[in-house]
C-alpha atoms as a PDB file:
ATOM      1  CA  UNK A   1       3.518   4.307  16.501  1.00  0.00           C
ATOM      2  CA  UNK A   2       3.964   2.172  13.309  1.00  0.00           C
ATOM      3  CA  UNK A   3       4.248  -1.424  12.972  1.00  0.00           C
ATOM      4  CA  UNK A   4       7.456  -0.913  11.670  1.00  0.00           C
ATOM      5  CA  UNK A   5       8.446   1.143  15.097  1.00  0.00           C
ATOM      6  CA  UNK A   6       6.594  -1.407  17.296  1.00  0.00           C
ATOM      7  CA  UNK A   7       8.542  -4.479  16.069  1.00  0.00           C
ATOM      8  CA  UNK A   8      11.821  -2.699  16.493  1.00  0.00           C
ATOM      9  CA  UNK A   9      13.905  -4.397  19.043  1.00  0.00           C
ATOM     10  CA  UNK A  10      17.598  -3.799  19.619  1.00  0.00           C
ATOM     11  CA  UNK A  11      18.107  -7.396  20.076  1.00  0.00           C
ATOM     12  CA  UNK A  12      16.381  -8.438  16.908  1.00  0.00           C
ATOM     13  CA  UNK A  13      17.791  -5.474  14.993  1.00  0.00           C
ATOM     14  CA  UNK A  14      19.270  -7.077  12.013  1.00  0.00           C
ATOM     15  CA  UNK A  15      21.278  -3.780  11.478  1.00  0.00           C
ATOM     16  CA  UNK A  16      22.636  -4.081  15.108  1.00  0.00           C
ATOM     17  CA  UNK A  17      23.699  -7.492  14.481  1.00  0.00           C
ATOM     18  CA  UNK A  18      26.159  -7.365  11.723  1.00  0.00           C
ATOM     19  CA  UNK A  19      28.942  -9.888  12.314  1.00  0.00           C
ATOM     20  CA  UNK A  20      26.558 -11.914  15.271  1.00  0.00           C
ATOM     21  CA  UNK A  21      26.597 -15.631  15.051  1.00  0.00           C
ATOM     22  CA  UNK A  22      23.123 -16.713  15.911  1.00  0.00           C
ATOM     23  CA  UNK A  23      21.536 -13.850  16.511  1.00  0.00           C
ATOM     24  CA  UNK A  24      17.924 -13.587  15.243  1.00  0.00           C
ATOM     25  CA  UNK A  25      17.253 -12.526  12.444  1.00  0.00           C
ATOM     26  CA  UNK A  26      21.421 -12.496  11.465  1.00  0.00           C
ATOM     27  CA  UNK A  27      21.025 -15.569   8.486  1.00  0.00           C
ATOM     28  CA  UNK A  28      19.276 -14.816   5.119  1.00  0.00           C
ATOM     29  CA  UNK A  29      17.209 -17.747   6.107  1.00  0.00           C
ATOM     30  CA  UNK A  30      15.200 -15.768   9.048  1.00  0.00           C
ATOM     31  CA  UNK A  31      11.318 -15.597   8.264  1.00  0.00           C
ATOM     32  CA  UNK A  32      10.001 -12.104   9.316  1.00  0.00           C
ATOM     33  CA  UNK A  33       6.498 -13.247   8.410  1.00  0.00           C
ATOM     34  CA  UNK A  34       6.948 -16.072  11.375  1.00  0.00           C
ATOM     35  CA  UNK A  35       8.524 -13.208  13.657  1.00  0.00           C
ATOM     36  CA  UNK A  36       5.384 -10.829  13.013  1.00  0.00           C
ATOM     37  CA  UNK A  37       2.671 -13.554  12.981  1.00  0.00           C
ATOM     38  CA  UNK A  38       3.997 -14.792  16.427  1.00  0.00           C
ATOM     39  CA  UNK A  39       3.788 -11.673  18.374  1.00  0.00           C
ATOM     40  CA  UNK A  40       0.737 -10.310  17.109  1.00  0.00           C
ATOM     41  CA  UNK A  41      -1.729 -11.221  19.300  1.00  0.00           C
ATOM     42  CA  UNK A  42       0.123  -9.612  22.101  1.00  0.00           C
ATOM     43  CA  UNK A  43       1.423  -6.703  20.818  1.00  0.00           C
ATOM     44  CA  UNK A  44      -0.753  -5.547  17.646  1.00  0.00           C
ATOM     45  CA  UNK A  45      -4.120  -7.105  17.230  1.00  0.00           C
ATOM     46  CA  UNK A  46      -5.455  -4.368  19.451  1.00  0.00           C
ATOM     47  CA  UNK A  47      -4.547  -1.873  17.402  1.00  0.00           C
ATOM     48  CA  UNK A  48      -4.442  -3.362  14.111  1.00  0.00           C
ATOM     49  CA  UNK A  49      -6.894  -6.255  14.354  1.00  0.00           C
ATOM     50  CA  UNK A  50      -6.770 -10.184  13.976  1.00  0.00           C
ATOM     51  CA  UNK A  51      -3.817 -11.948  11.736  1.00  0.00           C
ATOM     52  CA  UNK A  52      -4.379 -12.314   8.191  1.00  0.00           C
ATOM     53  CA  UNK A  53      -3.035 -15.261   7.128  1.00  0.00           C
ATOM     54  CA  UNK A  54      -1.704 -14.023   3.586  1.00  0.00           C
ATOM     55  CA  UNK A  55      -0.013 -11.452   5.495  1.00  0.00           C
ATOM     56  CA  UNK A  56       3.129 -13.523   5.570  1.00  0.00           C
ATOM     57  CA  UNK A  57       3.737 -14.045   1.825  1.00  0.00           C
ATOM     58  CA  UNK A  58       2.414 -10.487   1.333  1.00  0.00           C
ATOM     59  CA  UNK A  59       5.490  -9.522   3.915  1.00  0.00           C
ATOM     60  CA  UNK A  60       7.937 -12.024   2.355  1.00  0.00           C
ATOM     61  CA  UNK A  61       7.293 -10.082  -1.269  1.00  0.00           C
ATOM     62  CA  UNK A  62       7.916  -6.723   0.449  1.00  0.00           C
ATOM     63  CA  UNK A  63      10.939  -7.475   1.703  1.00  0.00           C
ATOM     64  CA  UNK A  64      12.071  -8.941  -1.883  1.00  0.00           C
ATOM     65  CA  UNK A  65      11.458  -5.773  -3.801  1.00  0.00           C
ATOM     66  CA  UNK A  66      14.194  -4.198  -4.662  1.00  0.00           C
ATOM     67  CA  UNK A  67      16.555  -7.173  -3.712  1.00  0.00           C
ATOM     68  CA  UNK A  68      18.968  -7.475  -6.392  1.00  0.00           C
ATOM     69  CA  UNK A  69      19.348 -11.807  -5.284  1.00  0.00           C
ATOM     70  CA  UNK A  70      15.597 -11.839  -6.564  1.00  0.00           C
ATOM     71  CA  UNK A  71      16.308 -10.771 -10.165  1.00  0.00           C
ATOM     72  CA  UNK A  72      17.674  -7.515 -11.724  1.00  0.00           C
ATOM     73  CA  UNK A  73      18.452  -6.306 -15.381  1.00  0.00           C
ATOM     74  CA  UNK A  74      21.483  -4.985 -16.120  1.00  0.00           C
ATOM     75  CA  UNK A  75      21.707  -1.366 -17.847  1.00  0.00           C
ATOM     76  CA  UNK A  76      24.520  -0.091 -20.048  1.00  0.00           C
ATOM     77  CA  UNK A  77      24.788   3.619 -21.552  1.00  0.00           C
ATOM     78  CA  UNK A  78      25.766   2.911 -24.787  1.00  0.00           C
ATOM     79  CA  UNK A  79      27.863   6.249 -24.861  1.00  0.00           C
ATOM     80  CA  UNK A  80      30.139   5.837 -21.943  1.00  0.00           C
ATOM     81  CA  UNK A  81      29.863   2.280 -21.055  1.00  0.00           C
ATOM     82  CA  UNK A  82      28.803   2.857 -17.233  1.00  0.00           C
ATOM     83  CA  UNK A  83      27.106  -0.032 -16.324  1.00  0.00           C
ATOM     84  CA  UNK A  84      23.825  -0.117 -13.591  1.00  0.00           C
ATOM     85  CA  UNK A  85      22.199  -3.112 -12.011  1.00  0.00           C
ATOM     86  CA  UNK A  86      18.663  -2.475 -11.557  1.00  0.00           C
ATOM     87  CA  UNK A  87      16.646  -5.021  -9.080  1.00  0.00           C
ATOM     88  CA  UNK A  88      13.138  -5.937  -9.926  1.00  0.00           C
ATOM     89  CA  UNK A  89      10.350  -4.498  -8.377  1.00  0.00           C
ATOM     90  CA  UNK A  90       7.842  -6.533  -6.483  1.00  0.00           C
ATOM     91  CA  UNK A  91       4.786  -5.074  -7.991  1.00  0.00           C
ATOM     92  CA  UNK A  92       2.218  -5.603  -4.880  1.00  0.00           C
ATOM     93  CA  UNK A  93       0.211  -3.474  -3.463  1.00  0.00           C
ATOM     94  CA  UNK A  94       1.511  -3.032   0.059  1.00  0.00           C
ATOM     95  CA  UNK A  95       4.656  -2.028  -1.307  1.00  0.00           C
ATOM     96  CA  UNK A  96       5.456   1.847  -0.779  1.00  0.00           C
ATOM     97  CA  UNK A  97       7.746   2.368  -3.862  1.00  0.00           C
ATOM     98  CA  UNK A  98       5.483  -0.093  -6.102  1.00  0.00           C
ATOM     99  CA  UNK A  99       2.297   1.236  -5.256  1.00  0.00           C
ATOM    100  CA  UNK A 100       3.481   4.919  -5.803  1.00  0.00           C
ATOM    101  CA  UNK A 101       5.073   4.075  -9.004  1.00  0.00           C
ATOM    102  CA  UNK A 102       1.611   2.512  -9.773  1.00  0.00           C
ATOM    103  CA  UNK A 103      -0.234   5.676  -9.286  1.00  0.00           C
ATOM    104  CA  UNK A 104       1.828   7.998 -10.904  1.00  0.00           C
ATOM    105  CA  UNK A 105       1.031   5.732 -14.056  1.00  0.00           C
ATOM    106  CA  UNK A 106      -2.516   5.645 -13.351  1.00  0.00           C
ATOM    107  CA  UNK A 107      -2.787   9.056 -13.181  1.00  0.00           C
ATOM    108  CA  UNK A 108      -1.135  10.089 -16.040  1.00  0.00           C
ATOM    109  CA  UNK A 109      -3.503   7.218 -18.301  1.00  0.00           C
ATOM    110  CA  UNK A 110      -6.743   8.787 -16.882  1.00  0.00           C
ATOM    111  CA  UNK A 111      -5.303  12.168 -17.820  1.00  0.00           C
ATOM    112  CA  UNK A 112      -3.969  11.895 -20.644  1.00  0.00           C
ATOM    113  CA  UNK A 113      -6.641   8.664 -22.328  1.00  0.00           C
ATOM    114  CA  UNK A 114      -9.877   8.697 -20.023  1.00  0.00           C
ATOM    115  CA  UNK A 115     -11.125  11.904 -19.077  1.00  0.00           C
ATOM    116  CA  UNK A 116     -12.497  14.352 -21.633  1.00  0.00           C
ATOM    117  CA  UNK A 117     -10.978  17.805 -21.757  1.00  0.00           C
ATOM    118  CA  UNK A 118     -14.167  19.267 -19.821  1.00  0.00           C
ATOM    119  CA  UNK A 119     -13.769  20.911 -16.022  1.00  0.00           C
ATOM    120  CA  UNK A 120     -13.150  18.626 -13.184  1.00  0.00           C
ATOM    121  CA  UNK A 121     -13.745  18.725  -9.296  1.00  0.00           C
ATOM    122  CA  UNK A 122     -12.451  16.427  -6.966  1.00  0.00           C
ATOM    123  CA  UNK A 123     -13.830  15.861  -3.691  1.00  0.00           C
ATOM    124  CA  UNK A 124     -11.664  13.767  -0.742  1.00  0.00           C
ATOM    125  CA  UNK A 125     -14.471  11.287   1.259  1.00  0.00           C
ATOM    126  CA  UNK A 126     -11.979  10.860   4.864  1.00  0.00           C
ATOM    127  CA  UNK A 127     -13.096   8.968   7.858  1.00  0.00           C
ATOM    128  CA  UNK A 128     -12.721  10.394  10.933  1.00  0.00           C
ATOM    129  CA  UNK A 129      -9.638   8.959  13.341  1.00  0.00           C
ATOM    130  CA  UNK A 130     -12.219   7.735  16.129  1.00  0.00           C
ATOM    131  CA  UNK A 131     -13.794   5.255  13.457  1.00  0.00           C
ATOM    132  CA  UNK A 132     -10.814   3.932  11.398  1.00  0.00           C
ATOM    133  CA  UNK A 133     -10.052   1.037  14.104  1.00  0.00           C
ATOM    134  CA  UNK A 134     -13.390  -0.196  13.393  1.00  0.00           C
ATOM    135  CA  UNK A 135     -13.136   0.119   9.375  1.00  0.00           C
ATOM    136  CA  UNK A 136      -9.972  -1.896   9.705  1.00  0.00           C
ATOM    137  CA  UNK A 137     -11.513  -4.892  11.951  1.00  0.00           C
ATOM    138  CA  UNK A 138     -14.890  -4.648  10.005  1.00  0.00           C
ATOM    139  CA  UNK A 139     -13.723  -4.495   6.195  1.00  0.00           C
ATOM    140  CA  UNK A 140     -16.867  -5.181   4.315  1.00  0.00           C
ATOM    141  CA  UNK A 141     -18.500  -1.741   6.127  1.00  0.00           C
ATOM    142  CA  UNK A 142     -15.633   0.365   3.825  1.00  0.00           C
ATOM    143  CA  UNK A 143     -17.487  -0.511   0.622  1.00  0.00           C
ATOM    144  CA  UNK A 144     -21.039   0.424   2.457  1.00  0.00           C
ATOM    145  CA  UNK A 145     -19.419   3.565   2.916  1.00  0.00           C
ATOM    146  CA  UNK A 146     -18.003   4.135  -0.772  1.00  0.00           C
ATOM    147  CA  UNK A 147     -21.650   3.221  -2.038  1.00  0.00           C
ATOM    148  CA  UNK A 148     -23.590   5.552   0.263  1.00  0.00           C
ATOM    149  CA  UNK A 149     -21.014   8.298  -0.308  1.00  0.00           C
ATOM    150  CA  UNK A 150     -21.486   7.377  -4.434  1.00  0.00           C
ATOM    151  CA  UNK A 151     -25.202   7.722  -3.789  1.00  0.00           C
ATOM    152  CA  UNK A 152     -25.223  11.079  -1.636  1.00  0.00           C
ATOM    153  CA  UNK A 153     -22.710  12.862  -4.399  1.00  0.00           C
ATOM    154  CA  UNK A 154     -24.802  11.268  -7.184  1.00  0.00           C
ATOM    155  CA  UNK A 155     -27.885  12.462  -5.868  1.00  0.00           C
ATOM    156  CA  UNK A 156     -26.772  16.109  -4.866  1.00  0.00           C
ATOM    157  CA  UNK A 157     -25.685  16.720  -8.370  1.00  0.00           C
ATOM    158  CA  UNK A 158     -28.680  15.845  -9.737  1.00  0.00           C
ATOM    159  CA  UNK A 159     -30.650  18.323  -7.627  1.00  0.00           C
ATOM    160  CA  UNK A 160     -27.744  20.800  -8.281  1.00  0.00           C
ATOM    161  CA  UNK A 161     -27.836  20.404 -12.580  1.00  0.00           C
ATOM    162  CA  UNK A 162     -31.288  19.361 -13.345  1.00  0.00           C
ATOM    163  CA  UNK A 163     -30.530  20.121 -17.067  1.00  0.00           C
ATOM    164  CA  UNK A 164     -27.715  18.400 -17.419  1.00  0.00           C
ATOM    165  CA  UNK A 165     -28.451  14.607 -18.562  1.00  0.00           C
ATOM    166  CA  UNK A 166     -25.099  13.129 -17.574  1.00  0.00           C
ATOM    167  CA  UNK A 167     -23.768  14.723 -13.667  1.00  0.00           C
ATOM    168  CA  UNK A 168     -22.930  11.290 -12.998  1.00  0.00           C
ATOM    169  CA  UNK A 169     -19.898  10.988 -10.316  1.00  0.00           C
ATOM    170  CA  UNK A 170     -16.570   8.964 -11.055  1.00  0.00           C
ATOM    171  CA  UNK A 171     -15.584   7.766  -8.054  1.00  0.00           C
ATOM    172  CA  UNK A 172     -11.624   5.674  -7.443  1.00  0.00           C
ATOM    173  CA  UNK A 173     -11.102   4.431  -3.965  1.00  0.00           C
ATOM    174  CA  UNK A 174      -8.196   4.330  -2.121  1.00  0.00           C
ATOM    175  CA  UNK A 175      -7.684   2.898   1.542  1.00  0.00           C
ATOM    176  CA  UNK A 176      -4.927   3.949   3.374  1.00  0.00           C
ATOM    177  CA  UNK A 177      -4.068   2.736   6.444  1.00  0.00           C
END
């Protein structure tokens, strides 16, 4: 279950409470960063470990993407006068529809500007499910394990291509949790 699915509530459901004086979460003014941070040491930090404090404004910009109250250009066609309003984007990198948009454009630079036209491999490093709770409380051990998997791939293609001068591995890391 999601974080998303765990903090569903009926009673705090801001879709359920259309038209409900009072109710939490009902005003513009409620702070879902507050809501999250107090519940979760009871309900997540087993899971998902301790409370990051930056979590909140990180949340807060989430929730603002998108919003057309936080900024939006407007967007005519010139040929049939049909008018759009497009919100700004948050541009962080927790955010689902940022961060894809973000890699799509990545891609296509290292493609298209980076890379060389020579042959390519790509190898995936995963970590098994039993051990992701720990990479998750214990951060710092995810770039131990970029650098020894750098050093293993680095070192097998050197004993693979002795003749070539350059087998030297490119490696971009992602972490998704």
């Amino acid at each position: 279950m999601s974080i998303s699915q765990d903090l569903r509530d009926p009673a705090r459901d801001p879709e359920s409470l259309a038209g409900r004086e009072g109710a939490v979460g009902a005003d513009e003014g409620f702070d879902w960063g507050e809501a999250v941070e107090r519940v979760w040491e009871e309900r997540f930090e087993g899971k998902y470990g301790p409370w990051r404090p930056h979590w909140r404004r990180v949340l807060a910009g989430f929730l603002a993407c998108g919003d057309l109250a936080c900024g939006f250009a407007r967007v005519r066609c010139p040929d049939c006068r049909l008018e759009h309003l497009v919100p700004f984007s948050c541009k962080r990198k927790l955010c689902p529809s940022c961060e894809a948009r973000r890699r799509a454009e990545w891609s296509a630079h290292v493609v298209e500007e980076v890379l060389p036209d020579l042959t390519f491999r790509q190898l995936v490093f995963t970590v098994p499910r039993v051990l992701r709770g720990g990479f998750m409380r214990e951060r710092w051990l995810l770039g131990e394990l970029v650098r020894t998997a750098y050093d293993v791939t680095r070192r097998f293609l050197t004993a693979q291509f002795p003749g070539v001068k350059r087998a030297v591995p490119y490696f971009a890391g992602a972490v998704e949790t």
